[in-house]
PDB file of N, CA and C in Angstrom:
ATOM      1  N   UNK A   1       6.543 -37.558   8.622  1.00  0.00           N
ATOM      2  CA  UNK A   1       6.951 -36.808   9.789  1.00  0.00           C
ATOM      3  C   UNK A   1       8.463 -36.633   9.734  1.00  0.00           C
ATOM      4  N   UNK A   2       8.989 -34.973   9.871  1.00  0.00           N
ATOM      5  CA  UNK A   2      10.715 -34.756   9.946  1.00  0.00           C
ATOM      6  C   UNK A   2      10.574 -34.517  11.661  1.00  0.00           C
ATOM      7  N   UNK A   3      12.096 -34.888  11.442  1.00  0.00           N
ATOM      8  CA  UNK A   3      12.415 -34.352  12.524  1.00  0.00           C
ATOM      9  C   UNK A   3      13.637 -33.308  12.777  1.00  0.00           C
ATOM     10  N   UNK A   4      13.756 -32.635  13.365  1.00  0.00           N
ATOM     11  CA  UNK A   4      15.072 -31.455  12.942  1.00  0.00           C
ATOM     12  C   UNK A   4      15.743 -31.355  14.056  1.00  0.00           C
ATOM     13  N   UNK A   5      17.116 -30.817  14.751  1.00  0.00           N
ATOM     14  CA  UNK A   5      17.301 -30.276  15.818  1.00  0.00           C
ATOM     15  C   UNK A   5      17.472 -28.734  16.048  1.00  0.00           C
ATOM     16  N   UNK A   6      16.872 -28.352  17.138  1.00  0.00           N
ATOM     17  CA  UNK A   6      16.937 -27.066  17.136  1.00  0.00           C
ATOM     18  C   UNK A   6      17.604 -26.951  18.165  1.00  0.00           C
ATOM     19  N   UNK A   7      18.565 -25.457  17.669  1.00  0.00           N
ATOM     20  CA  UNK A   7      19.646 -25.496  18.725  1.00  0.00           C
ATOM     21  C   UNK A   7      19.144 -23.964  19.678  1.00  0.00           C
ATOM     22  N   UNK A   8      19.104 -24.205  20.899  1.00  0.00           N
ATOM     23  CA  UNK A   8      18.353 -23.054  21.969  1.00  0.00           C
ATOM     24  C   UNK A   8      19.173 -22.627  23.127  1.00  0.00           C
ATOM     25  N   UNK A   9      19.445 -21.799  23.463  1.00  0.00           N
ATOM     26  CA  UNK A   9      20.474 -21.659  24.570  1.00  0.00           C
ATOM     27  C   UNK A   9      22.111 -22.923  24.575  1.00  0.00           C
ATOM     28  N   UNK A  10      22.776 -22.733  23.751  1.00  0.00           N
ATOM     29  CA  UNK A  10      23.743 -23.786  23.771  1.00  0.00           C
ATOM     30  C   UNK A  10      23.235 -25.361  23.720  1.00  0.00           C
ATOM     31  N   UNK A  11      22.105 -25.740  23.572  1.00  0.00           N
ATOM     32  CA  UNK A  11      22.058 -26.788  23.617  1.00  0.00           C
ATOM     33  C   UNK A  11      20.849 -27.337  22.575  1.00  0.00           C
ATOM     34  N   UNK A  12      21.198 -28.451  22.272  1.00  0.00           N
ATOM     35  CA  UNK A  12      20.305 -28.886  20.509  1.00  0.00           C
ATOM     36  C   UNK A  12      19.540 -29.729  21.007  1.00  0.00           C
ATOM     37  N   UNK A  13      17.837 -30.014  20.493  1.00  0.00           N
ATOM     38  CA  UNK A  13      16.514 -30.380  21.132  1.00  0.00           C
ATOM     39  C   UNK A  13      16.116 -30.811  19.535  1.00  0.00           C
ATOM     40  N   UNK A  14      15.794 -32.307  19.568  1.00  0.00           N
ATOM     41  CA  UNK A  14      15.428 -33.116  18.587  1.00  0.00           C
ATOM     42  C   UNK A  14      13.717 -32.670  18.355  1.00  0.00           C
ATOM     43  N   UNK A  15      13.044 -32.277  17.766  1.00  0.00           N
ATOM     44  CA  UNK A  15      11.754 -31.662  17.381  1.00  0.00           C
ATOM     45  C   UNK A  15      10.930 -32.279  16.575  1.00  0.00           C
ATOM     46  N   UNK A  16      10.067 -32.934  16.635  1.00  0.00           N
ATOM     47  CA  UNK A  16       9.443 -33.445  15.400  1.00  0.00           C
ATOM     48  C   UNK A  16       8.244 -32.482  14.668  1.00  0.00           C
ATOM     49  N   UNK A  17       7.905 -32.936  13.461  1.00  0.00           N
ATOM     50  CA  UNK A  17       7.563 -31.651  12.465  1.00  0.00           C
ATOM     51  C   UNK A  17       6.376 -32.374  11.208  1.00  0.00           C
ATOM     52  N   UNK A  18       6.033 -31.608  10.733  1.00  0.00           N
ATOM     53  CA  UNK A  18       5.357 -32.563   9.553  1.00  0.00           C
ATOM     54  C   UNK A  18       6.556 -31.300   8.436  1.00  0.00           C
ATOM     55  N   UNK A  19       6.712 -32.916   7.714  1.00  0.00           N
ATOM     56  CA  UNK A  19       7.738 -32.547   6.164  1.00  0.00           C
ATOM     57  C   UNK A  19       7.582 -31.237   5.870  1.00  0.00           C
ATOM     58  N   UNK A  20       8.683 -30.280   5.485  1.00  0.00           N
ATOM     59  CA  UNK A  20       8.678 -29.209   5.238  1.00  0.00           C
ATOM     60  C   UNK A  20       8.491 -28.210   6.113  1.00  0.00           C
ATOM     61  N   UNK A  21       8.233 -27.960   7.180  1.00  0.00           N
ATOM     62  CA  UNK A  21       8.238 -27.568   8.281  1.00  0.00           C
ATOM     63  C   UNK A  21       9.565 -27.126   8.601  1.00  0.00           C
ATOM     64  N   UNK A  22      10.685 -27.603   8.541  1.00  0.00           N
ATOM     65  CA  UNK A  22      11.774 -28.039   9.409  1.00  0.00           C
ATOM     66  C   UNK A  22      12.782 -26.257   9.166  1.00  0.00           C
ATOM     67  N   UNK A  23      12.180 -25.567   8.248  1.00  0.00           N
ATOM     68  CA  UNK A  23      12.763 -24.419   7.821  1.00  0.00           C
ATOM     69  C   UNK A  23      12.168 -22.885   9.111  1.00  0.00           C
ATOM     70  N   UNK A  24      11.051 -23.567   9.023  1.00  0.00           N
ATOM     71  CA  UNK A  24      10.567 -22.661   9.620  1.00  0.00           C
ATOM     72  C   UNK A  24      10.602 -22.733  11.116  1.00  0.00           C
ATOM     73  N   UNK A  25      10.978 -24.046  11.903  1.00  0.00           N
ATOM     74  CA  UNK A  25      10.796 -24.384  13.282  1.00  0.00           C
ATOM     75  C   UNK A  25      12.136 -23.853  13.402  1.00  0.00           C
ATOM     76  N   UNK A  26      13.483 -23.356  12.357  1.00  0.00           N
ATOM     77  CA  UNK A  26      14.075 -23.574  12.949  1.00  0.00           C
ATOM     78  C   UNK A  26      14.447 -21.879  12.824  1.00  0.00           C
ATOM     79  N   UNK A  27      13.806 -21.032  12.272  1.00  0.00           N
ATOM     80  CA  UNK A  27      13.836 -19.662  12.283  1.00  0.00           C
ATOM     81  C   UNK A  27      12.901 -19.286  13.484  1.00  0.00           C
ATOM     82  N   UNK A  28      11.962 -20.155  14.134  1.00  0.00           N
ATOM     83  CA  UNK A  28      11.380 -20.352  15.173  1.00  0.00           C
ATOM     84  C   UNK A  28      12.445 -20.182  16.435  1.00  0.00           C
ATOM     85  N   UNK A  29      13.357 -21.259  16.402  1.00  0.00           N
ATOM     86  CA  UNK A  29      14.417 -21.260  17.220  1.00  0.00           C
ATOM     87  C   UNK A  29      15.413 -20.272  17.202  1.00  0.00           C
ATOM     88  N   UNK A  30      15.692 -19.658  16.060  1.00  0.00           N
ATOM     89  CA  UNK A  30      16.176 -18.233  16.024  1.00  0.00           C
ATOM     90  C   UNK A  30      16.329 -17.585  17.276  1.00  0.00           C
ATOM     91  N   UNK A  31      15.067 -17.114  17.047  1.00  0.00           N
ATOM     92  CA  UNK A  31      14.557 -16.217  17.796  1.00  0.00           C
ATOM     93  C   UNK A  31      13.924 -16.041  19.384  1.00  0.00           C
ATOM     94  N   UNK A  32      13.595 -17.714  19.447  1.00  0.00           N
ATOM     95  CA  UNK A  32      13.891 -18.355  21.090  1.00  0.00           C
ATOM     96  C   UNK A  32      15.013 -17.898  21.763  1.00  0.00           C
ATOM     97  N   UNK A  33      16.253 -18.551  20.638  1.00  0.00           N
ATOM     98  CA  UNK A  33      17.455 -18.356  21.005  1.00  0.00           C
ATOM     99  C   UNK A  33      18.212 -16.725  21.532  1.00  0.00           C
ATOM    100  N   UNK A  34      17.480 -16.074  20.432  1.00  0.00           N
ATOM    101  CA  UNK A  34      18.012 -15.006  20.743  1.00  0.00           C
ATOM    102  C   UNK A  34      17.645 -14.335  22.217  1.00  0.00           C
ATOM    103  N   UNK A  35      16.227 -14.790  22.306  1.00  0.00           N
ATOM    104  CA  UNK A  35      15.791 -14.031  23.431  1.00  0.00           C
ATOM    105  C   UNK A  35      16.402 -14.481  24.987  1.00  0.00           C
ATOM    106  N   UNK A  36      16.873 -15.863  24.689  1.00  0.00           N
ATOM    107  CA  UNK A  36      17.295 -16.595  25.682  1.00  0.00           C
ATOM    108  C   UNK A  36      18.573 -15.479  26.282  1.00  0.00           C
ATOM    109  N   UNK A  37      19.169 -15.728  25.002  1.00  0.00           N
ATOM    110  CA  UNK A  37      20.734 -14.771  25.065  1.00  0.00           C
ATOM    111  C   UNK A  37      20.197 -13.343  25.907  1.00  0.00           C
ATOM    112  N   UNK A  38      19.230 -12.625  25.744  1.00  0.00           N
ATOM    113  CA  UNK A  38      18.714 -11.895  26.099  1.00  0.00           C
ATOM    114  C   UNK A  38      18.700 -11.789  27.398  1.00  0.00           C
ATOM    115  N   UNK A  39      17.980 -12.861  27.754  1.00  0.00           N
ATOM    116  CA  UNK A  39      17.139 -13.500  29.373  1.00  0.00           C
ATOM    117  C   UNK A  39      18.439 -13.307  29.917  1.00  0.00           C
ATOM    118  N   UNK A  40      20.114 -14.355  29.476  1.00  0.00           N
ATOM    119  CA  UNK A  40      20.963 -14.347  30.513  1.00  0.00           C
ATOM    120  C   UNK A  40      21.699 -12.784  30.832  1.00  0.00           C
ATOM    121  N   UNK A  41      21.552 -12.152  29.698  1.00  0.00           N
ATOM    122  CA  UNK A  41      22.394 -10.741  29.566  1.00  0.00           C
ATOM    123  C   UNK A  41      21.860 -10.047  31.176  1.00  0.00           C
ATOM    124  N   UNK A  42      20.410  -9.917  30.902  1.00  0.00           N
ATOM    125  CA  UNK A  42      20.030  -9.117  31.645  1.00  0.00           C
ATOM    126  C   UNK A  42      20.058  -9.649  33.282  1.00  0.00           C
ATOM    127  N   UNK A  43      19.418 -11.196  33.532  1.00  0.00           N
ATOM    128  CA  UNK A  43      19.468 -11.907  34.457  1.00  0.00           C
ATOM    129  C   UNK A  43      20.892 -12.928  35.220  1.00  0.00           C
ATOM    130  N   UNK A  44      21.727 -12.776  34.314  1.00  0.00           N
ATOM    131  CA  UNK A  44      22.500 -13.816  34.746  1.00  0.00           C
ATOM    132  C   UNK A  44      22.355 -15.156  34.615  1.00  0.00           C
ATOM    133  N   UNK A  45      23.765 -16.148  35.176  1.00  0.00           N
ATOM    134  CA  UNK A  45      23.016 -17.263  35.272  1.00  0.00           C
ATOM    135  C   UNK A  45      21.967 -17.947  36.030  1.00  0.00           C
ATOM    136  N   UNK A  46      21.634 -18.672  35.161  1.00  0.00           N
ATOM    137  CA  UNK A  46      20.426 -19.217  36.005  1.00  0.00           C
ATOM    138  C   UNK A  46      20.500 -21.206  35.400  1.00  0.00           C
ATOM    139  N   UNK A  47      19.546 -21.509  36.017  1.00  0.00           N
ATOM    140  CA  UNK A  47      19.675 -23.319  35.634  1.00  0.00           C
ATOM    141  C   UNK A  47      18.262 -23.013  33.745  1.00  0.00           C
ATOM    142  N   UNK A  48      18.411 -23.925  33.294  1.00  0.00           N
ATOM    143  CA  UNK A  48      17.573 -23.996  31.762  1.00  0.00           C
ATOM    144  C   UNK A  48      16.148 -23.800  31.870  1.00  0.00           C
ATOM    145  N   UNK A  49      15.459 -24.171  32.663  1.00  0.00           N
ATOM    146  CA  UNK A  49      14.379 -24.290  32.659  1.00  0.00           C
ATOM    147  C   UNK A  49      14.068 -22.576  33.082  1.00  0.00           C
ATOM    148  N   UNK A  50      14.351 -21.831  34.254  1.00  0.00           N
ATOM    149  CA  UNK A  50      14.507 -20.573  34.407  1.00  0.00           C
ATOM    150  C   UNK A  50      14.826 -19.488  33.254  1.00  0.00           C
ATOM    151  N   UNK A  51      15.905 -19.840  32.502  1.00  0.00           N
ATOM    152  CA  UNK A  51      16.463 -19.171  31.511  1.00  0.00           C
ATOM    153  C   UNK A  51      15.443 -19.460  30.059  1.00  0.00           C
ATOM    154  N   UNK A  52      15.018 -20.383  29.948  1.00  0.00           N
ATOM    155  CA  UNK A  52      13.846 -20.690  29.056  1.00  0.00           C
ATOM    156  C   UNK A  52      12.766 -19.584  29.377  1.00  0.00           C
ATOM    157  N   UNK A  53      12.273 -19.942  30.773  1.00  0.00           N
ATOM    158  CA  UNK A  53      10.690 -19.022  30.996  1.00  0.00           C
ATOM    159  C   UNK A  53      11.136 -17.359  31.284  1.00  0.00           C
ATOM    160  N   UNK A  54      12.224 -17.579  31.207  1.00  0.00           N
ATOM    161  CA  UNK A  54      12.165 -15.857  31.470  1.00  0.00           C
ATOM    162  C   UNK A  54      12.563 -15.481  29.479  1.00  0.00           C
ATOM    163  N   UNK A  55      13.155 -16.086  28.604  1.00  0.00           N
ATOM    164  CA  UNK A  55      12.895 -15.750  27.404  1.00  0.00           C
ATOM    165  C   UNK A  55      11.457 -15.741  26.875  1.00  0.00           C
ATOM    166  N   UNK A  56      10.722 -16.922  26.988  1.00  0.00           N
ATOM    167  CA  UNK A  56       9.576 -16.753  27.057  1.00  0.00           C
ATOM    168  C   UNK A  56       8.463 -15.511  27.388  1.00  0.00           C
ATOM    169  N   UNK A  57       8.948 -15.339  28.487  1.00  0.00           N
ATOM    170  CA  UNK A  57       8.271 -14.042  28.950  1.00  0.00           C
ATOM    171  C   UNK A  57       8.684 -12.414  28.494  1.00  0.00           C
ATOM    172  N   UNK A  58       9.902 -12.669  28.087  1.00  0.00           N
ATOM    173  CA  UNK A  58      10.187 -11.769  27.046  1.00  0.00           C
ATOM    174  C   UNK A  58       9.382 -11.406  25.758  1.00  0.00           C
ATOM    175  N   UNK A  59       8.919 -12.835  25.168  1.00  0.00           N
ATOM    176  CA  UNK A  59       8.718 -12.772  23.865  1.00  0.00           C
ATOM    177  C   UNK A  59       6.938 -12.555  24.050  1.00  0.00           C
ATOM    178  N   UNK A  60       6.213 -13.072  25.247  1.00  0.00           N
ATOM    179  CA  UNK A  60       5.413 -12.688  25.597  1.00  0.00           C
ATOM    180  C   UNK A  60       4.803 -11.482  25.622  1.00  0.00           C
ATOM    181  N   UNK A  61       5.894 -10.310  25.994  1.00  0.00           N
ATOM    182  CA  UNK A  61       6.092  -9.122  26.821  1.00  0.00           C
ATOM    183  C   UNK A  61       5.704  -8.358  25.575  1.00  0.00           C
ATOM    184  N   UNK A  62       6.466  -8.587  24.672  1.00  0.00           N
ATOM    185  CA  UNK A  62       6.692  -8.063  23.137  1.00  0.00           C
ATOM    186  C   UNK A  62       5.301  -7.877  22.569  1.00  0.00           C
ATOM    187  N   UNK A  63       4.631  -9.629  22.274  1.00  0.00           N
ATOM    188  CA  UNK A  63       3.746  -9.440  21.969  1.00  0.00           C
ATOM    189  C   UNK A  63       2.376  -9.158  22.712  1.00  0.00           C
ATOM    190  N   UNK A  64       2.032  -8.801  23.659  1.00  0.00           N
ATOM    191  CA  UNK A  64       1.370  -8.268  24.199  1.00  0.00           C
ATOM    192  C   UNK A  64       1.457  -6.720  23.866  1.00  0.00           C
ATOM    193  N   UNK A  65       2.782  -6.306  24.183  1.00  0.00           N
ATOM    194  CA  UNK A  65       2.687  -4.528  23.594  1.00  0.00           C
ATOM    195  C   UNK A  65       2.340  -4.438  22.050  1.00  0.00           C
ATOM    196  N   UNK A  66       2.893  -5.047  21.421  1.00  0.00           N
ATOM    197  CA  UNK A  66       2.272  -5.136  19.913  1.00  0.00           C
ATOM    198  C   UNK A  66       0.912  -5.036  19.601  1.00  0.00           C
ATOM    199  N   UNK A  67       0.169  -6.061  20.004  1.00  0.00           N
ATOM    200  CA  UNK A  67      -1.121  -6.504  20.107  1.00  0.00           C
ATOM    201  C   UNK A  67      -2.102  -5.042  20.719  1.00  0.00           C
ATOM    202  N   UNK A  68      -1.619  -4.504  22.066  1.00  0.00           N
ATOM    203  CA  UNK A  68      -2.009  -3.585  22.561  1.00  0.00           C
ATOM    204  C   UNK A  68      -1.537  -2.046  22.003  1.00  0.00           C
ATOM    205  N   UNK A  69      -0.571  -2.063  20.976  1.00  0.00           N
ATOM    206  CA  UNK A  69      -0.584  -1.169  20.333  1.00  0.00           C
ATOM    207  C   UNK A  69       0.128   0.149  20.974  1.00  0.00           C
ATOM    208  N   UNK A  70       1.208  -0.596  21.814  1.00  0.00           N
ATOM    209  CA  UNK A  70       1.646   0.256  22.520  1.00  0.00           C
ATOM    210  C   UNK A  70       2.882   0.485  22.267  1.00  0.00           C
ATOM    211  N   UNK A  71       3.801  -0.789  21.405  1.00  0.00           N
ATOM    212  CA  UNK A  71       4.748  -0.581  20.699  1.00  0.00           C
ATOM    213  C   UNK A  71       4.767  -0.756  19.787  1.00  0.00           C
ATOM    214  N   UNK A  72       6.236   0.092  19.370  1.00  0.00           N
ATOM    215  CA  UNK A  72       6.061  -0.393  17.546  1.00  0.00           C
ATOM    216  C   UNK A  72       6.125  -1.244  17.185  1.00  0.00           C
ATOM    217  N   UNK A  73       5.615  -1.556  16.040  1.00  0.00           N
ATOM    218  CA  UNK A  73       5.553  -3.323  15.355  1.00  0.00           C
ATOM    219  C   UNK A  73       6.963  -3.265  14.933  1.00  0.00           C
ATOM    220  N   UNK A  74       7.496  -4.091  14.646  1.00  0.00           N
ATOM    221  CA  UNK A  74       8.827  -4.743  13.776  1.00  0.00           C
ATOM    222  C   UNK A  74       8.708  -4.099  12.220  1.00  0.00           C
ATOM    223  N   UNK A  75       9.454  -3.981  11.470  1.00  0.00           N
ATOM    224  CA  UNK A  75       9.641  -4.009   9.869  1.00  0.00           C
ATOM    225  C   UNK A  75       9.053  -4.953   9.502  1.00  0.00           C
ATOM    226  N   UNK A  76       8.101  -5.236   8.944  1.00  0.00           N
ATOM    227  CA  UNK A  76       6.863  -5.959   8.344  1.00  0.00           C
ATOM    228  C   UNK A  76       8.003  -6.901   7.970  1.00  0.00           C
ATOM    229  N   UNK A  77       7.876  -7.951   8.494  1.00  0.00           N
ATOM    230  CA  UNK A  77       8.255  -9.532   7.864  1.00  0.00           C
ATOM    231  C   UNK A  77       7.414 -10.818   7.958  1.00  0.00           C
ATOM    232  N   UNK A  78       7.052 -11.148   6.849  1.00  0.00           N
ATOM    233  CA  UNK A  78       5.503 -12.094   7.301  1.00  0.00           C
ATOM    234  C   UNK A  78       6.202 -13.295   8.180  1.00  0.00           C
ATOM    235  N   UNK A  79       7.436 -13.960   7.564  1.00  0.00           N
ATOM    236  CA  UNK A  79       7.757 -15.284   8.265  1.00  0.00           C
ATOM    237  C   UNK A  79       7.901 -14.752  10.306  1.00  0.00           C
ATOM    238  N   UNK A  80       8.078 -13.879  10.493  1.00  0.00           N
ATOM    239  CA  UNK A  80       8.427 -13.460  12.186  1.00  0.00           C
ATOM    240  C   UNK A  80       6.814 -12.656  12.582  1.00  0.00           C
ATOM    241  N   UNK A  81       6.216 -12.579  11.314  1.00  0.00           N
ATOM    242  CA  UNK A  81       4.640 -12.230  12.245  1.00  0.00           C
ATOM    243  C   UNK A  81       4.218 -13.616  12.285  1.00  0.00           C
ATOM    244  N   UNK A  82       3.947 -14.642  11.532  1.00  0.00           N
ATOM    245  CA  UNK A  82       3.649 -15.810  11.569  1.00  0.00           C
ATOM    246  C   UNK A  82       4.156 -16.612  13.024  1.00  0.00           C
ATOM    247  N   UNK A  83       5.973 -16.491  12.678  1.00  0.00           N
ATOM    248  CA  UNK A  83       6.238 -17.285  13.831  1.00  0.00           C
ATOM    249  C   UNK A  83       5.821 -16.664  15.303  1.00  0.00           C
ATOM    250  N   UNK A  84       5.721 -15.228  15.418  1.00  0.00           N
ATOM    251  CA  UNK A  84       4.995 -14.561  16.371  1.00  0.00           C
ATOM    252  C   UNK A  84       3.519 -15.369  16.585  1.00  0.00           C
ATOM    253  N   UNK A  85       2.861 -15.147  15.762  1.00  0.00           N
ATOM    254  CA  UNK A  85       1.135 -15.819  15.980  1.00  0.00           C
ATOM    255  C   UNK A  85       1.673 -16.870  16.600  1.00  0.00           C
ATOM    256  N   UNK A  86       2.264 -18.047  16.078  1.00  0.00           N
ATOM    257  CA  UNK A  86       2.044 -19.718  16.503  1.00  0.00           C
ATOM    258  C   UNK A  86       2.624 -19.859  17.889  1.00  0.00           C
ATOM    259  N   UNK A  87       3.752 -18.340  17.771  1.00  0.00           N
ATOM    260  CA  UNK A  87       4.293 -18.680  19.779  1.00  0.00           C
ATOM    261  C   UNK A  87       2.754 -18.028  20.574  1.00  0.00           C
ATOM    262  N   UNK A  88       2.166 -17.087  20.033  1.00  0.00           N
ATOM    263  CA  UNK A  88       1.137 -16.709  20.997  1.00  0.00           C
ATOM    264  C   UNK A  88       0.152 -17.663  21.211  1.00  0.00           C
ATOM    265  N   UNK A  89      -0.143 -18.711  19.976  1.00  0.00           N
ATOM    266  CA  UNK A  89      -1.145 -19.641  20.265  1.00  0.00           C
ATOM    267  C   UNK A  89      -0.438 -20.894  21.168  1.00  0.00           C
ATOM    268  N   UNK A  90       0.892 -21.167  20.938  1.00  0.00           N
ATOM    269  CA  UNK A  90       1.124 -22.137  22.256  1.00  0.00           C
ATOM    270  C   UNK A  90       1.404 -21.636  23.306  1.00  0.00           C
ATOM    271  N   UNK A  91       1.720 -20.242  23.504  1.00  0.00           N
ATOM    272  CA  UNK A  91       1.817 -19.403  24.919  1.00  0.00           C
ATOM    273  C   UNK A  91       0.061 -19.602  25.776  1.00  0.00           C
ATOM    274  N   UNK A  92      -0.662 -19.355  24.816  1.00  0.00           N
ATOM    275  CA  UNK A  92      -1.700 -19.398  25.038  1.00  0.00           C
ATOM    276  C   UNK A  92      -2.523 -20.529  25.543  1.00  0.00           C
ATOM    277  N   UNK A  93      -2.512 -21.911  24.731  1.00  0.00           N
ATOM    278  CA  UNK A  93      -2.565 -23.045  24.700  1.00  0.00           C
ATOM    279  C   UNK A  93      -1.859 -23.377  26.290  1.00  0.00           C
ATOM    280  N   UNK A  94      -0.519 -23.530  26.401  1.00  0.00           N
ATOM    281  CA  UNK A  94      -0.383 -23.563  27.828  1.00  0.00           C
ATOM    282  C   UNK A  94      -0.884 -23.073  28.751  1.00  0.00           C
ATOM    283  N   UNK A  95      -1.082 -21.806  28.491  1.00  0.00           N
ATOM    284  CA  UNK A  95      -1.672 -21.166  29.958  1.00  0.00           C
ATOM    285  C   UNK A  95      -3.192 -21.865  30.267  1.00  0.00           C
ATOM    286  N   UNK A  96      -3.973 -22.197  28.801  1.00  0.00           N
ATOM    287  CA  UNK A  96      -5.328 -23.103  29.205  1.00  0.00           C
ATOM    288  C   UNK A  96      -4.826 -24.306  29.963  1.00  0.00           C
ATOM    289  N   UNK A  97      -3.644 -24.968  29.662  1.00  0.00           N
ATOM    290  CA  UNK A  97      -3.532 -26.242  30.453  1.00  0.00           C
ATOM    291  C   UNK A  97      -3.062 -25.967  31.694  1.00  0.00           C
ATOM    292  N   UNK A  98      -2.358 -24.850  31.844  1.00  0.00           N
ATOM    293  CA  UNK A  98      -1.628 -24.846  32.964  1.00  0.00           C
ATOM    294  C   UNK A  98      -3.128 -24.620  33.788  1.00  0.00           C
ATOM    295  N   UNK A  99      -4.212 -23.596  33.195  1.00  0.00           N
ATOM    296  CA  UNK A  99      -5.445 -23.168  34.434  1.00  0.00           C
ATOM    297  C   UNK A  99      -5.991 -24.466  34.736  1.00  0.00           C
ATOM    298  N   UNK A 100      -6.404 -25.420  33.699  1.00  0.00           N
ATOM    299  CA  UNK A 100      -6.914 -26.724  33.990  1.00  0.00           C
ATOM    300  C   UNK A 100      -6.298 -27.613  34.897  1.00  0.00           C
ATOM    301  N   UNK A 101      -4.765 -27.505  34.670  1.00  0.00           N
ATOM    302  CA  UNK A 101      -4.321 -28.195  36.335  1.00  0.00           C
ATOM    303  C   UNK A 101      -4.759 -27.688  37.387  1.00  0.00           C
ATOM    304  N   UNK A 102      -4.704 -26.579  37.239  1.00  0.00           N
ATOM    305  CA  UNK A 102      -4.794 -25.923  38.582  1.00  0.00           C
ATOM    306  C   UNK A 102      -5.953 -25.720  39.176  1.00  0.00           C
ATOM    307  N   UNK A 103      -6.878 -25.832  38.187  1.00  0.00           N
ATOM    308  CA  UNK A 103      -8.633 -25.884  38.813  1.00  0.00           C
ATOM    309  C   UNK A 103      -8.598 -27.509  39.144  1.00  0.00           C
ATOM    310  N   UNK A 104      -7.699 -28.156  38.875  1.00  0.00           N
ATOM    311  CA  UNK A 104      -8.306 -29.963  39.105  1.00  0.00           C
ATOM    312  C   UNK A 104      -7.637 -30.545  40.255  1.00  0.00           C
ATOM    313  N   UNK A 105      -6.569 -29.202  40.799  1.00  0.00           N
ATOM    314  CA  UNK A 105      -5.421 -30.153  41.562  1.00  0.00           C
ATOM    315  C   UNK A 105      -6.224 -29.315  43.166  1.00  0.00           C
TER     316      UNK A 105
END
Protein backbone atom coordinates (compact mmCIF):
# COMPACT_ATOMS: atom_id res chain seq x y z
CA UNK A 1 0.00 0.00 0.00
CA UNK A 2 1.46 3.84 -1.23
CA UNK A 3 0.50 6.57 -0.07
CA UNK A 4 0.81 9.99 -2.02
CA UNK A 5 -0.31 13.58 -1.30
CA UNK A 6 -2.58 15.17 -3.42
CA UNK A 7 -2.62 18.68 -3.63
CA UNK A 8 -6.57 20.16 -4.22
CA UNK A 9 -7.64 23.61 -3.85
CA UNK A 10 -4.36 24.98 -2.05
CA UNK A 11 -4.23 22.40 0.23
CA UNK A 12 -2.34 18.72 0.24
CA UNK A 13 -4.57 15.45 1.39
CA UNK A 14 -2.46 12.31 2.31
CA UNK A 15 -4.31 9.41 0.02
CA UNK A 16 -3.68 5.95 0.27
CA UNK A 17 -3.32 3.77 -2.97
CA UNK A 18 -2.25 0.29 -3.93
CA UNK A 19 1.61 0.56 -5.38
CA UNK A 20 1.70 2.17 -8.59
CA UNK A 21 -1.31 3.91 -8.50
CA UNK A 22 0.18 7.05 -7.11
CA UNK A 23 0.67 8.49 -10.89
CA UNK A 24 -2.55 8.30 -11.74
CA UNK A 25 -4.45 9.55 -8.38
CA UNK A 26 -2.51 12.29 -8.86
CA UNK A 27 -3.52 13.32 -12.56
CA UNK A 28 -6.84 12.49 -10.80
CA UNK A 29 -6.16 15.50 -8.63
CA UNK A 30 -5.28 17.50 -11.61
CA UNK A 31 -8.23 17.86 -12.62
CA UNK A 32 -10.26 18.07 -9.20
CA UNK A 33 -8.04 20.83 -8.83
CA UNK A 34 -8.67 22.46 -11.76
CA UNK A 35 -12.28 22.37 -11.49
CA UNK A 36 -12.10 23.62 -7.98
CA UNK A 37 -10.21 26.75 -9.45
CA UNK A 38 -13.16 26.78 -11.61
CA UNK A 39 -15.91 26.47 -8.77
CA UNK A 40 -14.13 29.69 -7.02
CA UNK A 41 -13.82 31.78 -10.41
CA UNK A 42 -17.30 31.54 -11.02
CA UNK A 43 -18.70 31.35 -7.27
CA UNK A 44 -16.42 33.13 -5.14
CA UNK A 45 -15.30 32.43 -1.87
CA UNK A 46 -16.72 29.98 -0.13
CA UNK A 47 -15.50 27.61 3.09
CA UNK A 48 -13.76 23.84 1.46
CA UNK A 49 -16.23 21.64 1.79
CA UNK A 50 -18.69 24.03 -0.48
CA UNK A 51 -15.91 24.74 -2.92
CA UNK A 52 -15.20 20.91 -3.18
CA UNK A 53 -19.08 20.00 -3.98
CA UNK A 54 -19.62 22.63 -6.27
CA UNK A 55 -16.29 21.31 -8.34
CA UNK A 56 -17.71 18.14 -8.05
CA UNK A 57 -20.79 19.07 -9.56
CA UNK A 58 -19.04 20.56 -12.24
CA UNK A 59 -17.30 17.50 -13.17
CA UNK A 60 -20.57 15.75 -12.75
CA UNK A 61 -22.27 18.27 -15.09
CA UNK A 62 -19.62 17.40 -17.80
CA UNK A 63 -20.09 13.98 -17.56
CA UNK A 64 -23.54 13.63 -17.71
CA UNK A 65 -23.59 15.85 -21.05
CA UNK A 66 -20.99 13.53 -22.45
CA UNK A 67 -22.71 10.41 -21.58
CA UNK A 68 -26.01 12.02 -22.93
CA UNK A 69 -24.38 13.03 -25.96
CA UNK A 70 -25.09 16.39 -25.80
CA UNK A 71 -21.62 17.63 -25.65
CA UNK A 72 -18.63 17.24 -27.26
CA UNK A 73 -16.35 14.65 -25.93
CA UNK A 74 -12.75 15.92 -25.13
CA UNK A 75 -9.70 14.99 -27.64
CA UNK A 76 -9.62 11.31 -27.08
CA UNK A 77 -7.21 10.78 -24.11
CA UNK A 78 -7.58 7.34 -22.53
CA UNK A 79 -5.82 8.33 -19.05
CA UNK A 80 -8.85 11.44 -18.54
CA UNK A 81 -11.61 8.97 -20.01
CA UNK A 82 -10.49 6.46 -17.41
CA UNK A 83 -10.05 9.00 -14.70
CA UNK A 84 -13.56 10.30 -15.88
CA UNK A 85 -15.18 6.58 -15.46
CA UNK A 86 -13.67 6.02 -11.76
CA UNK A 87 -15.01 9.76 -10.72
CA UNK A 88 -18.48 8.62 -12.15
CA UNK A 89 -18.32 5.33 -10.29
CA UNK A 90 -17.52 7.09 -6.88
CA UNK A 91 -19.95 9.97 -7.78
CA UNK A 92 -22.17 7.26 -8.14
CA UNK A 93 -21.20 4.99 -5.30
CA UNK A 94 -21.94 8.00 -3.01
CA UNK A 95 -25.08 8.93 -4.13
CA UNK A 96 -26.08 4.94 -3.29
CA UNK A 97 -24.81 5.72 0.24
CA UNK A 98 -25.95 8.96 0.54
CA UNK A 99 -29.89 7.31 -0.59
CA UNK A 100 -29.24 4.55 2.05
CA UNK A 101 -28.84 7.14 4.80
CA UNK A 102 -31.53 8.72 3.94
CA UNK A 103 -34.03 5.82 3.57
CA UNK A 104 -32.64 4.63 7.24
CA UNK A 105 -32.59 7.99 8.99
Amino acid sequence: MATVDLMVGDRSYPVACRDGEEEHLKTLARTVDAKAKEAAAAVGNMGEARHLLFASLLMADELVEIRAGRAPAPAADPAMAEALEQLAARFESLADRLEKDAATS
